[in-house]
C-alpha atoms as a PDB file:
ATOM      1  CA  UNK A   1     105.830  33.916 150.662  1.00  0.00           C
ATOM      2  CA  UNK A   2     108.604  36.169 148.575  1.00  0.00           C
ATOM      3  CA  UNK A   3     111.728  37.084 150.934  1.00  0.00           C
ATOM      4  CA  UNK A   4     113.432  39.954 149.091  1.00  0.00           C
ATOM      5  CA  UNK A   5     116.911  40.991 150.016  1.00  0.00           C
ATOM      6  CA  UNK A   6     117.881  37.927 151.884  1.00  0.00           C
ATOM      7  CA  UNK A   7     120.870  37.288 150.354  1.00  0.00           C
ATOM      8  CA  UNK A   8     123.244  39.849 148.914  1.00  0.00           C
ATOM      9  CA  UNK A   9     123.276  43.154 147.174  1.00  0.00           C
ATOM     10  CA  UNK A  10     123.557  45.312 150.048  1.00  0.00           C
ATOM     11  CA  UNK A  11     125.990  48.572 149.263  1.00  0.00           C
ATOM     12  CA  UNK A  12     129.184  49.229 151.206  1.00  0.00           C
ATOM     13  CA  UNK A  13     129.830  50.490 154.668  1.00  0.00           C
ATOM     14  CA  UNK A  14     132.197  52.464 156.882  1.00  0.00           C
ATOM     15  CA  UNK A  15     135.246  49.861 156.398  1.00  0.00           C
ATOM     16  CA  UNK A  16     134.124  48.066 152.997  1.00  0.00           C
ATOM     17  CA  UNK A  17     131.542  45.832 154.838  1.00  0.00           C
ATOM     18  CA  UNK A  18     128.752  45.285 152.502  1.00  0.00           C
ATOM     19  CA  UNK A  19     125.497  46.303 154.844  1.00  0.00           C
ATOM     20  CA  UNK A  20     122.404  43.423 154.392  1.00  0.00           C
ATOM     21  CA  UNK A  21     119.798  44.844 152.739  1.00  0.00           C
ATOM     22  CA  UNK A  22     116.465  44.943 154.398  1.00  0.00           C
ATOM     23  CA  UNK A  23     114.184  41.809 154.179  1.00  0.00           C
ATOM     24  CA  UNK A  24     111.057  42.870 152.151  1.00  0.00           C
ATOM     25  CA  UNK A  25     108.436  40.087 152.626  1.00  0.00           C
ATOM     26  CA  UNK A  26     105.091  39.717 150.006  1.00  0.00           C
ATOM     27  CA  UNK A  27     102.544  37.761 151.391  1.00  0.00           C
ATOM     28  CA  UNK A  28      99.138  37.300 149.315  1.00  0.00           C
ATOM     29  CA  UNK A  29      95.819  35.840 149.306  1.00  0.00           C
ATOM     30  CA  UNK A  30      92.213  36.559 149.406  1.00  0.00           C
ATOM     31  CA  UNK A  31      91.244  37.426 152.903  1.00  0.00           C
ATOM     32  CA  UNK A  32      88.152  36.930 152.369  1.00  0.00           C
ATOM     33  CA  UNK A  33      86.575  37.442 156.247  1.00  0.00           C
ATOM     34  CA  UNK A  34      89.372  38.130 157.441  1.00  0.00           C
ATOM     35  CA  UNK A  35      89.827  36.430 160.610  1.00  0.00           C
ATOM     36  CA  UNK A  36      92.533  35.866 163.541  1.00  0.00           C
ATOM     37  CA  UNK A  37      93.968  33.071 161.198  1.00  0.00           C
ATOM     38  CA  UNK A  38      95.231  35.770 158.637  1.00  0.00           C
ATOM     39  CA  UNK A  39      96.083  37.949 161.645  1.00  0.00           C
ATOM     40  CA  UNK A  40      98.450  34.933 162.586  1.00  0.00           C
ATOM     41  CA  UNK A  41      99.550  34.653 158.890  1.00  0.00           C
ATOM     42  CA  UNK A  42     100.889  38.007 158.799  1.00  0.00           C
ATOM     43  CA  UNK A  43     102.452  37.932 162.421  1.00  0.00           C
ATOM     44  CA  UNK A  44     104.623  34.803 161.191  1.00  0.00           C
ATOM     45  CA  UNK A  45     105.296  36.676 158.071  1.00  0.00           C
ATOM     46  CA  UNK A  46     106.084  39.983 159.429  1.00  0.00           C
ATOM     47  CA  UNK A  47     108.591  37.953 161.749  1.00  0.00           C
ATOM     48  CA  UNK A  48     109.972  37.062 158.626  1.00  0.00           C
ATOM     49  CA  UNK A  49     111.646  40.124 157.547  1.00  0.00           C
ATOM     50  CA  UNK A  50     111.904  43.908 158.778  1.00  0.00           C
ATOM     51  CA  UNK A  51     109.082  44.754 155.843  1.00  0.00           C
ATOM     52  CA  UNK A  52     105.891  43.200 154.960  1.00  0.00           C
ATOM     53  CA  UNK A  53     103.909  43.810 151.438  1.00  0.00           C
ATOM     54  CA  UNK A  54     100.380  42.603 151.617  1.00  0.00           C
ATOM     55  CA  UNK A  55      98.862  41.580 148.515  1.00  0.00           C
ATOM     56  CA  UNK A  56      95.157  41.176 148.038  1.00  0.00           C
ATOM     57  CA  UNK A  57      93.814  39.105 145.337  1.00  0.00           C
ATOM     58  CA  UNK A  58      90.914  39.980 143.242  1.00  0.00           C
ATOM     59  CA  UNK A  59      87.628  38.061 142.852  1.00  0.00           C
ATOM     60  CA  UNK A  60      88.820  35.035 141.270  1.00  0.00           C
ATOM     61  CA  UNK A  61      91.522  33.727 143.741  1.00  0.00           C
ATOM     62  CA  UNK A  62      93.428  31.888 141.770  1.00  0.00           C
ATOM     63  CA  UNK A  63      96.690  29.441 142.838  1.00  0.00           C
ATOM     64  CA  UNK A  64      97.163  28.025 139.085  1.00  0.00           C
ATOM     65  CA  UNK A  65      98.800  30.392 135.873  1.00  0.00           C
ATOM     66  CA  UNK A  66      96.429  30.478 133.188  1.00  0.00           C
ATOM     67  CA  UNK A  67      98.539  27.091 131.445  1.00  0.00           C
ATOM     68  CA  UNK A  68      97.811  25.252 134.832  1.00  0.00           C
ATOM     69  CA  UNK A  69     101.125  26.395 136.688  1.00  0.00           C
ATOM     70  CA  UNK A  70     101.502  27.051 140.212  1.00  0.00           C
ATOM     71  CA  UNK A  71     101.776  30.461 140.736  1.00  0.00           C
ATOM     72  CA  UNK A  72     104.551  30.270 142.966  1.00  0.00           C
ATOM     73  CA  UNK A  73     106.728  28.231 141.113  1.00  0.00           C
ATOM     74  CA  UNK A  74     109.156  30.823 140.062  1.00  0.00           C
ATOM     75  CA  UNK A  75     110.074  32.131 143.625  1.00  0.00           C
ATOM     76  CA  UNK A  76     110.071  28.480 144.605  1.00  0.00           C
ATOM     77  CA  UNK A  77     112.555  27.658 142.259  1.00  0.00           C
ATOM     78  CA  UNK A  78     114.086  30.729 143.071  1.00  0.00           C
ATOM     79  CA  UNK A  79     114.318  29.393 147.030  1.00  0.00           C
ATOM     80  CA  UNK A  80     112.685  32.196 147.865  1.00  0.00           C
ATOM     81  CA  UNK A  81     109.905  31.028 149.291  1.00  0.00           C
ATOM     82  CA  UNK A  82     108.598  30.126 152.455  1.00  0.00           C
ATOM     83  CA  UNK A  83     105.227  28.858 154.093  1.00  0.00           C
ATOM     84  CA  UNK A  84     103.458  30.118 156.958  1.00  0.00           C
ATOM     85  CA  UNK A  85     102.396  27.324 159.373  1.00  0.00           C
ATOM     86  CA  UNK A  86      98.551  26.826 159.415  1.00  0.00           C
ATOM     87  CA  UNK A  87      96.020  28.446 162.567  1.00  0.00           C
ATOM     88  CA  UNK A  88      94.234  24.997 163.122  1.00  0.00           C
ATOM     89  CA  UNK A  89      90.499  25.403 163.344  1.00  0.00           C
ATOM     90  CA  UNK A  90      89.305  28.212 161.690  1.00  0.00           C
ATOM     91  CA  UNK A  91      88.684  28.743 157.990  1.00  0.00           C
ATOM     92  CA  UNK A  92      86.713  31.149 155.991  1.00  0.00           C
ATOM     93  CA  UNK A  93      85.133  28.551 154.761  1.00  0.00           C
ATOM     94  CA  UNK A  94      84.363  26.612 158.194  1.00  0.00           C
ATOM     95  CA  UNK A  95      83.014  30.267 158.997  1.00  0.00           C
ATOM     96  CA  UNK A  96      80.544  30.337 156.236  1.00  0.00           C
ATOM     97  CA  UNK A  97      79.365  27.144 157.393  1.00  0.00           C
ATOM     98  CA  UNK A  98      78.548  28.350 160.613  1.00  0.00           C
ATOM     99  CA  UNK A  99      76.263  31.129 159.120  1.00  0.00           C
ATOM    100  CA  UNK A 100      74.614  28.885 157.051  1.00  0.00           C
ATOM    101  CA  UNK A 101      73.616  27.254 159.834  1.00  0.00           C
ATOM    102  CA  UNK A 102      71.652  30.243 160.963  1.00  0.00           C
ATOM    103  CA  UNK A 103      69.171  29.058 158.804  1.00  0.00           C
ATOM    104  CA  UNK A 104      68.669  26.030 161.294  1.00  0.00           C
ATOM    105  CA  UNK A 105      68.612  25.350 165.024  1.00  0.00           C
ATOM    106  CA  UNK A 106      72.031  24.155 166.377  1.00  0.00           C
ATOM    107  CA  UNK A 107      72.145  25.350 169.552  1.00  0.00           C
ATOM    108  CA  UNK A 108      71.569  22.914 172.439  1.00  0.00           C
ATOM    109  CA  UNK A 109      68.145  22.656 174.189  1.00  0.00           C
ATOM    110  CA  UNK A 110      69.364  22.155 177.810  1.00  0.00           C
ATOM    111  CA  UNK A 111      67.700  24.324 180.343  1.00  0.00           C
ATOM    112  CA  UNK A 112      69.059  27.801 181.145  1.00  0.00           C
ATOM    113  CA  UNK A 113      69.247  27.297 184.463  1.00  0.00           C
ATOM    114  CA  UNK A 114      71.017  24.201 184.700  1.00  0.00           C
ATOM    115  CA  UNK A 115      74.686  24.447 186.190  1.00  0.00           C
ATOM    116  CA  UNK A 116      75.822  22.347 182.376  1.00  0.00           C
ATOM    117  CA  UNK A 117      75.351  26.130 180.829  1.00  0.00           C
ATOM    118  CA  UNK A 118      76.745  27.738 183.939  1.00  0.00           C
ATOM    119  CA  UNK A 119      79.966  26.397 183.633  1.00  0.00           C
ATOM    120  CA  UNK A 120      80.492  24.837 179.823  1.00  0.00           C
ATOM    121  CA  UNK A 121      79.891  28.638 179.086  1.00  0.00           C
ATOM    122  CA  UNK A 122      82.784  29.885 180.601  1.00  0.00           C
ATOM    123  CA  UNK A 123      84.805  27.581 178.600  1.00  0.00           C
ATOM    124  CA  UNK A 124      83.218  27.708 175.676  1.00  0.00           C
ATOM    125  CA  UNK A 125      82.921  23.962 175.214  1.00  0.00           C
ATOM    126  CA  UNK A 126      80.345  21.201 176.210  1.00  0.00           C
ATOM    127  CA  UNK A 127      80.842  17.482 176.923  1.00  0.00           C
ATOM    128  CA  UNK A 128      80.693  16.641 173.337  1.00  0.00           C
ATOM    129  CA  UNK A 129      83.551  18.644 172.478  1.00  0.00           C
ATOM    130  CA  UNK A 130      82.172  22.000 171.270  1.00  0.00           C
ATOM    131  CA  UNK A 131      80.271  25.126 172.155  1.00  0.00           C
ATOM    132  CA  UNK A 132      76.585  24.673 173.389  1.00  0.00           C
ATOM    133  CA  UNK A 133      76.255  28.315 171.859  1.00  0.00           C
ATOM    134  CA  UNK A 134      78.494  28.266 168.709  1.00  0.00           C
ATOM    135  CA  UNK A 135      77.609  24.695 167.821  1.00  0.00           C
ATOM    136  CA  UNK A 136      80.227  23.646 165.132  1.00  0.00           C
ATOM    137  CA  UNK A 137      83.873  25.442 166.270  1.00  0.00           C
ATOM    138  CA  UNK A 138      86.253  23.111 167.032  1.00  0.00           C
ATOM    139  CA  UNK A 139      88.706  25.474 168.151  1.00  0.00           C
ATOM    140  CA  UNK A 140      90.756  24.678 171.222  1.00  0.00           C
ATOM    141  CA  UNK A 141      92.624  27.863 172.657  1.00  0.00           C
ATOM    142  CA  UNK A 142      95.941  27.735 174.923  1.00  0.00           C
ATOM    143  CA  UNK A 143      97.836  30.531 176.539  1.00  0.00           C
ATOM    144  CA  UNK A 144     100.404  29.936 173.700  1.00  0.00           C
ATOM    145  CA  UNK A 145      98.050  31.605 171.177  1.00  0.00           C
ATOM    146  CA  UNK A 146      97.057  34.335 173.430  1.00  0.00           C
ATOM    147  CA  UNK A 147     100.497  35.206 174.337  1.00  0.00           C
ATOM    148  CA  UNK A 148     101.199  35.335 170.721  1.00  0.00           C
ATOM    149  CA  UNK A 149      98.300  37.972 169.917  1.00  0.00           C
ATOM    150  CA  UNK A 150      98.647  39.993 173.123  1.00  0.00           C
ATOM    151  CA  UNK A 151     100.070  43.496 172.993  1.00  0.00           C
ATOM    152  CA  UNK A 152     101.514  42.936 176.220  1.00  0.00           C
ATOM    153  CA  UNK A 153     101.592  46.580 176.887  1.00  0.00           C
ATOM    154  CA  UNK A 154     100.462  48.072 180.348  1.00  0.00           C
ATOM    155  CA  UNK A 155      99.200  51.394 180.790  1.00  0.00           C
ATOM    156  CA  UNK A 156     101.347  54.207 181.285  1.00  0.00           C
ATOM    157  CA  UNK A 157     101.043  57.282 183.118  1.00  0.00           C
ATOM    158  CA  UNK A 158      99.171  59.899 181.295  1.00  0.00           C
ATOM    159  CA  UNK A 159      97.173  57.485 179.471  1.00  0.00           C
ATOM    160  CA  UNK A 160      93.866  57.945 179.073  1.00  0.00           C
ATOM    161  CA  UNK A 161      92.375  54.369 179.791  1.00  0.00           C
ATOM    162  CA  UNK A 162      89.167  53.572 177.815  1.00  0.00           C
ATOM    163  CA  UNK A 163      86.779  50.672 177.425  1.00  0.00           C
ATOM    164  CA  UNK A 164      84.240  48.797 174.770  1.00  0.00           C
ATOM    165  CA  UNK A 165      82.083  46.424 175.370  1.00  0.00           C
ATOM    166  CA  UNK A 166      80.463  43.830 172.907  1.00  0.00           C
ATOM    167  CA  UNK A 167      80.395  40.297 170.852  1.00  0.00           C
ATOM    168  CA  UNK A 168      82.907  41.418 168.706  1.00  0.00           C
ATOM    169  CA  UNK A 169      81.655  38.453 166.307  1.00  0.00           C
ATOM    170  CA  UNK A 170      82.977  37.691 162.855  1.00  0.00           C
ATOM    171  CA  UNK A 171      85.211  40.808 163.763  1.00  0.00           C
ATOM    172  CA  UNK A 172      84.928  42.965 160.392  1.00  0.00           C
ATOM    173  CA  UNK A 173      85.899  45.947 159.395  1.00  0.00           C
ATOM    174  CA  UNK A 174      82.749  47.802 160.891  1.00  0.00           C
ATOM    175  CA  UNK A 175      84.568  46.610 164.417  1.00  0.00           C
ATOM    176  CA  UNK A 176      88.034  48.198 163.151  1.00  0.00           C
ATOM    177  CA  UNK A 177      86.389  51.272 161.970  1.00  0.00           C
ATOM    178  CA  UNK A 178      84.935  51.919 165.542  1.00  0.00           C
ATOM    179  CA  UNK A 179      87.971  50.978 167.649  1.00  0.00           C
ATOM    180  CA  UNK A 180      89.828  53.345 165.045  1.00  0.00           C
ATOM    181  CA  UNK A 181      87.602  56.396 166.110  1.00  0.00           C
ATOM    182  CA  UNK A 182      87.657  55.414 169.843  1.00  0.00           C
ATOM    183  CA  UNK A 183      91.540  55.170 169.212  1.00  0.00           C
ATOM    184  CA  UNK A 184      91.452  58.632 168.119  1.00  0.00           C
ATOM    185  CA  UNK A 185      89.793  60.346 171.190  1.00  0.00           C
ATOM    186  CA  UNK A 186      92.541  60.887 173.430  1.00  0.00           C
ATOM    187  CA  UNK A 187      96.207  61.564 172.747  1.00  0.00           C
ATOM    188  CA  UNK A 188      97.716  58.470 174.506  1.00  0.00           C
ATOM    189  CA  UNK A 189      94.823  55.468 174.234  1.00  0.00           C
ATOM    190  CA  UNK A 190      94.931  52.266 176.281  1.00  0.00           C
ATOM    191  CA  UNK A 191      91.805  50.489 174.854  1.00  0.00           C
ATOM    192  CA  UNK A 192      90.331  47.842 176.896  1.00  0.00           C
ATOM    193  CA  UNK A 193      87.540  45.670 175.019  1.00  0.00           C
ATOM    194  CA  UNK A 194      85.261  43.714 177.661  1.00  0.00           C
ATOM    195  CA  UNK A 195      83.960  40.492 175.495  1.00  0.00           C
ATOM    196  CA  UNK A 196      80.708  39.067 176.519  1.00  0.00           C
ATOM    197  CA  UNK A 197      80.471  35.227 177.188  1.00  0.00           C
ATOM    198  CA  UNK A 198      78.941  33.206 174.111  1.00  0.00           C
ATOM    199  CA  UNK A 199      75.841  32.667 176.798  1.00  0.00           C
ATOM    200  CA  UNK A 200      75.281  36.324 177.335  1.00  0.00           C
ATOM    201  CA  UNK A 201      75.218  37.261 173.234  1.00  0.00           C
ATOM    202  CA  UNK A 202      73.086  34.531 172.526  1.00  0.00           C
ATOM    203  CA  UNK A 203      71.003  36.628 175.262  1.00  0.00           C
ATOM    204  CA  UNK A 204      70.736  39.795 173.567  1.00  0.00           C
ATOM    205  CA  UNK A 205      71.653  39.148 170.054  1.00  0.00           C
ATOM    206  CA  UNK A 206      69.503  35.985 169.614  1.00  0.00           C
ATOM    207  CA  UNK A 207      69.059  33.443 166.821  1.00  0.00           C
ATOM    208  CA  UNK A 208      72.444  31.235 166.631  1.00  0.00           C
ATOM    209  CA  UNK A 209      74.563  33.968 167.852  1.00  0.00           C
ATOM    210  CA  UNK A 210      77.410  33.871 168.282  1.00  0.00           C
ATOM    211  CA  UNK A 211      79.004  32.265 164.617  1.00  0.00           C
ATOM    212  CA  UNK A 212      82.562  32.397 166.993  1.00  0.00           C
ATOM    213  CA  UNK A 213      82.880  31.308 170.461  1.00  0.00           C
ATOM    214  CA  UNK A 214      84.648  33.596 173.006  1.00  0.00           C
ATOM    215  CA  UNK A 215      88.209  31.919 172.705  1.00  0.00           C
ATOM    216  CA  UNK A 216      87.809  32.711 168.966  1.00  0.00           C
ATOM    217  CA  UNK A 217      86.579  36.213 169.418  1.00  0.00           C
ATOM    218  CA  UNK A 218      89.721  37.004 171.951  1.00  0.00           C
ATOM    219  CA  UNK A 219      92.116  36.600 169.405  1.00  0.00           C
ATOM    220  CA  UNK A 220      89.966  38.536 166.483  1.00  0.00           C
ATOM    221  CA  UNK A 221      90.068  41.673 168.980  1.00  0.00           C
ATOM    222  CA  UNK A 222      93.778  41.057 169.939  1.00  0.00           C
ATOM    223  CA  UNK A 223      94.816  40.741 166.480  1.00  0.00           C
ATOM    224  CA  UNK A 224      93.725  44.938 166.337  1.00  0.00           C
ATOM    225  CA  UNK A 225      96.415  47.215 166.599  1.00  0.00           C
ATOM    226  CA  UNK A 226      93.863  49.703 168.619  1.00  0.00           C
ATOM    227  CA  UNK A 227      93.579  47.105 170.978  1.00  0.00           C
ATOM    228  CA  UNK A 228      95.552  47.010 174.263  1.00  0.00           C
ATOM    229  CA  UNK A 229      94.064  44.599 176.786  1.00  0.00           C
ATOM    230  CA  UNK A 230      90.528  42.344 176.325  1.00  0.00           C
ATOM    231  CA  UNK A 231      88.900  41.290 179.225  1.00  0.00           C
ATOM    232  CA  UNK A 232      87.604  37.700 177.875  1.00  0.00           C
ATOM    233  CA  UNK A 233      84.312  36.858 179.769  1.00  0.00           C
ATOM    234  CA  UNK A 234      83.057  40.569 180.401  1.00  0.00           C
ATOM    235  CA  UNK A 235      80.053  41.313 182.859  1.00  0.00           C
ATOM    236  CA  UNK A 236      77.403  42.895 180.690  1.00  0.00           C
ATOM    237  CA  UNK A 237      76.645  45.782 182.989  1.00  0.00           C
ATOM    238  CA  UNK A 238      80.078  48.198 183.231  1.00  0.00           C
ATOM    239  CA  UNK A 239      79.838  48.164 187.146  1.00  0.00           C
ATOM    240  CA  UNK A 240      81.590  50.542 189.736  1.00  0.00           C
ATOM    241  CA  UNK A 241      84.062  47.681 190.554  1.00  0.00           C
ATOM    242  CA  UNK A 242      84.963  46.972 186.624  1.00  0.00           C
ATOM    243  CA  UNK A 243      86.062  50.910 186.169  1.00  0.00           C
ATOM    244  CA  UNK A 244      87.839  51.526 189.197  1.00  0.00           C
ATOM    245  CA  UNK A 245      89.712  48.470 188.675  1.00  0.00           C
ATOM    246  CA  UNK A 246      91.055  49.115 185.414  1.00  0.00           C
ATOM    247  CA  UNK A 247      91.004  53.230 186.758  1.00  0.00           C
ATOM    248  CA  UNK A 248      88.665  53.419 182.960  1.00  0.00           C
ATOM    249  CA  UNK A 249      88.432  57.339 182.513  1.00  0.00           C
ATOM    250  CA  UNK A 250      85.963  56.864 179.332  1.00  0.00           C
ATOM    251  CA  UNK A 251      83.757  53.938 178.138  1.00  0.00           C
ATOM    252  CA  UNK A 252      82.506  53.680 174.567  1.00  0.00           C
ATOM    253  CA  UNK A 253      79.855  52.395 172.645  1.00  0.00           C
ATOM    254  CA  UNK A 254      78.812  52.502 168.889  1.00  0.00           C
ATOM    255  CA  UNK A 255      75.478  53.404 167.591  1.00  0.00           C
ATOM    256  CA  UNK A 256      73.796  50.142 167.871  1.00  0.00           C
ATOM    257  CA  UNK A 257      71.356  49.439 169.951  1.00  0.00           C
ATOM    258  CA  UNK A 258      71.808  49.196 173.936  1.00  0.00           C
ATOM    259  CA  UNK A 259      69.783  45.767 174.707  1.00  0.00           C
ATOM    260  CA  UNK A 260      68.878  46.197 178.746  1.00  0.00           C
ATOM    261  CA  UNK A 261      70.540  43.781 181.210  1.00  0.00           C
ATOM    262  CA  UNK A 262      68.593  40.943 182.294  1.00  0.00           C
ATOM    263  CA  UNK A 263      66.938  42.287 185.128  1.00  0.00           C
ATOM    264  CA  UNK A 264      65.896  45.703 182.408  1.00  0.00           C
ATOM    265  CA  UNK A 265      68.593  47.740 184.040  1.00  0.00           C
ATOM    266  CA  UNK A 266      70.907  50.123 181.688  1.00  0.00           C
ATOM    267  CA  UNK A 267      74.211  48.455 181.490  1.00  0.00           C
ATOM    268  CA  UNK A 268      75.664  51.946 180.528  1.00  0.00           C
ATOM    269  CA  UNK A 269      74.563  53.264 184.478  1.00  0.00           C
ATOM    270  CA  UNK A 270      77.265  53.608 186.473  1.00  0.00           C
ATOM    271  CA  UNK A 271      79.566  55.064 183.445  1.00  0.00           C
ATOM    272  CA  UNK A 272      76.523  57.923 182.981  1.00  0.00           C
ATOM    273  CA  UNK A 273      76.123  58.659 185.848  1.00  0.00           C
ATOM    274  CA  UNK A 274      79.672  59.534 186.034  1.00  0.00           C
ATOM    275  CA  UNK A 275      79.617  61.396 183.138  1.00  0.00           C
ATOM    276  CA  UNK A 276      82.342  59.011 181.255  1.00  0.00           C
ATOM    277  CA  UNK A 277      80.376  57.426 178.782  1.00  0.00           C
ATOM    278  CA  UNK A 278      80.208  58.808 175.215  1.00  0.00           C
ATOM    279  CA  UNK A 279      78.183  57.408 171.734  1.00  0.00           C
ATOM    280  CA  UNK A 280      80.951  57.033 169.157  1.00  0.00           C
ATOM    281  CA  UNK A 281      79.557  56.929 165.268  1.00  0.00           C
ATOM    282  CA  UNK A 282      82.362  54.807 163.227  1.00  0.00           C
ATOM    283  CA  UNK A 283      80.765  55.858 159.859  1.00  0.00           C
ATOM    284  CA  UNK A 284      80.444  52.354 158.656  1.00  0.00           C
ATOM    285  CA  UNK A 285      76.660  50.701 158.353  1.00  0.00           C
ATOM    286  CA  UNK A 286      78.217  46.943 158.097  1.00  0.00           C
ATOM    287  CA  UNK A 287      77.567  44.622 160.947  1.00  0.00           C
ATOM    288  CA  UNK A 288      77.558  40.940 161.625  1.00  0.00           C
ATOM    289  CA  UNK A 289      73.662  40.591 160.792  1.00  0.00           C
ATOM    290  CA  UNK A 290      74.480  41.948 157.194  1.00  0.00           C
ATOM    291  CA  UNK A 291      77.757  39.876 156.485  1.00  0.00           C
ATOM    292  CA  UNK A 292      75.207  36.751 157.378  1.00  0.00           C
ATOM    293  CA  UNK A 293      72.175  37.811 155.869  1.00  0.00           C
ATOM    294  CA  UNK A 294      75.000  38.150 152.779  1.00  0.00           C
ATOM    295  CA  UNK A 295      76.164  34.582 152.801  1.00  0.00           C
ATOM    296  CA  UNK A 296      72.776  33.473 153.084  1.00  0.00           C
ATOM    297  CA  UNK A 297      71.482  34.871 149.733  1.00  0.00           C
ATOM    298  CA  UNK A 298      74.348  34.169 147.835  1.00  0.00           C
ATOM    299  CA  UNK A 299      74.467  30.560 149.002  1.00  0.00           C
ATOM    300  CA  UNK A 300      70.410  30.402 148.426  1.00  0.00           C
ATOM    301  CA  UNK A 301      71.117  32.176 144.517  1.00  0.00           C
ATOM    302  CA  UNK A 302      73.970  29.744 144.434  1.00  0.00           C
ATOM    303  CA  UNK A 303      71.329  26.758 145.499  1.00  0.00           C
ATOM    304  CA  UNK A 304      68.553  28.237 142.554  1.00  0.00           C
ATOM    305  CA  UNK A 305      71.106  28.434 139.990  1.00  0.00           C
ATOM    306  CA  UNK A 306      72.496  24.440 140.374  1.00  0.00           C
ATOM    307  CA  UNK A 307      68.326  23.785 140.733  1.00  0.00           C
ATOM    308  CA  UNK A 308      68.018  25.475 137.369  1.00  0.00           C
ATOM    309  CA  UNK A 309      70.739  23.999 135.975  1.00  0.00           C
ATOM    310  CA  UNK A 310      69.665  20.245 137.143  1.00  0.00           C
ATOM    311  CA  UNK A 311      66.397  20.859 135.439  1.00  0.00           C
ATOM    312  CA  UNK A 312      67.291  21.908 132.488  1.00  0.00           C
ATOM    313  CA  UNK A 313      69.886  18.821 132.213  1.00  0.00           C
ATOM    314  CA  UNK A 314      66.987  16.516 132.766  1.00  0.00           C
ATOM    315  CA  UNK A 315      65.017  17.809 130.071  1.00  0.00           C
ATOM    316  CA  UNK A 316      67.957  17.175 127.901  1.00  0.00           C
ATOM    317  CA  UNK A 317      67.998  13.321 128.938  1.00  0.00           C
ATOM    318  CA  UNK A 318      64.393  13.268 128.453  1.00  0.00           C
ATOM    319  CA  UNK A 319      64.146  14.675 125.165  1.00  0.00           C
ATOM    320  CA  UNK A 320      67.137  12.231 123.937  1.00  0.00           C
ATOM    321  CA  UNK A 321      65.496   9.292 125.519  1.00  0.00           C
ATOM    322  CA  UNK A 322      62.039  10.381 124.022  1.00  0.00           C
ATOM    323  CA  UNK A 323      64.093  10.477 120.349  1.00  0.00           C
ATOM    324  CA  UNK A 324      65.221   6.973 121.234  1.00  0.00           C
ATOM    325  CA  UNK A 325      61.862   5.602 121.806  1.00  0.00           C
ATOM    326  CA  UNK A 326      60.630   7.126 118.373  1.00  0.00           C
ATOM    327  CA  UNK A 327      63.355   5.443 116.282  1.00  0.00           C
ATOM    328  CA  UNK A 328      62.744   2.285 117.531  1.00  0.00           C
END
């Protein structure tokens, strides 16, 4: 973390008084998936400063100078840097873990009807400490961390008040791109995102879905500036009593596929049949399927290459050892 301006070197004012320059912050990294811990990242930094640079590394990521340095250590000596404090429980790497585990079952086998995935649902934990549904988070949430991503805003007069429905999982750029065109639809835009229980996308999406539980998910969708309000736990159907509560004047949905409601009903009803719903096309073809289906090859190539490697290492030894046995 580079503070710039901090100390000094402002120019003069009315009076002589030197004015303080403005506190440029540079913040870097590879936000790699980026997720609601780099969101937090760049709040603290932000809070830093009245300026924040973003720097995005390229492929190889490095934290050491090419003669084994830290790269920091000239700011640091400098005292001009500072750390942001850690989002415990999420990583990209604990994230690509969780998609690997696509590959195999690790969602619990309890009944659907029993009242154990009634309730753990809703708060995204079971007795053992984790998510029936998402398997391997060990996120906790507390109001804390949703006060700290919420907007706070409420919606003002003349705003026109829309809402989205979904997983929102592994929130991605695909997600932005939408919520950017639904942002653009009306002059003054109070977005509301409904987010489904982990239960309910497991439903409709399938496999090991979701990779992040719903206390996870909150915090990805906060984290969007498009975003005003998410309604965490959702009904899958957009009922009469869900848009006259929040007085919705237009609900959105991208073009993927509408999966019925349980009982084959079109969740999209009541909003068509008032003539408020609209298809909205972000442009982008990248969804959670294809960032997983990504992982997975590149950790199975990854997997061939090391198998490769092993056996050509082992014909090596065996060779040598065959050499051995000759001379003697």
């Amino acid at each position: 973390m580079l503070r710039n301006g901090a100390a000094g070197g402002g120019g003069p004012a009315a009076g002589g008084a030197a004015v303080p320059r403005p506190v440029r912050v540079w913040c870097d990294g590879c936000y790699d998936m980026v997720h609601y811990g780099h969101s937090n990242q760049l709040r603290q930094a932000r809070a830093m400063g009245d300026y924040l640079i973003v720097g995005v590394h390229t492929d190889d990521d490095i934290t050491l100078t090419i003669d084994g340095k830290d790269t920091y250590e000239e700011v640091k000596t400098a005292g001009r840097y500072r750390e942001c404090k850690r989002t415990q429980g999420v990583s990209t790497t604990d994230l690509v873990g969780r998609m690997l585990l696509m590959t195999k079952a690790h969602h619990s086998n309890i009944d659907e009807d029993l009242d154990y995935r009634k309730h753990t649902d809703n708060f995204g934990k079971g007795p053992k400490g984790h998510s029936p549904w998402t398997g391997v988070s060990q996120f906790l949430q507390t109001s804390q961390k949703i006060i700290q991503f919420a907007s706070g805003k409420e919606p003002q007069p003349g705003d026109t008040i829309i809402y989205v429905a979904g997983a929102f999982d592994l929130f991605h750029i695909g997600h932005v791109d939408f919520l950017e065109k639904v942002h653009q639809l009306a002059e003054k835009p109070y977005i509301i995102a409904g987010l489904h229980f982990d239960q309910e996308v497991n439903r409709y999406k399938g496999k090991n879905y979701p990779i992040m539980n719903i206390h996870e998910r909150t915090l990805s969708v906060l984290a969007c500036r498009y975003v005003s309000e998410v309604v965490i736990g959702a009904p899958y159907a957009v009922t009469a009593d869900l848009l006259d509560h929040f007085r919705v004047t237009l609900v959105c949905h991208g073009m993927t596929e509408v999966v019925p409601d349980k009982d084959g009903s079109d969740p999209y009803e009541e909003p068509k049949r008032r003539s408020i719903f609209q298809l909205v096309d972000s442009g982008s073809n990248l969804t959670t399927d294809l960032i997983v289906q990504r992982i997975i090859k590149n950790r199975l190539e990854f997997e061939a290459r090391n198998q490769k490697k092993e056996a050509k290492e082992l014909a090596v030894l065996e060779a040598m050892k065959r050499l051995e046995d000759e001379k003697q």
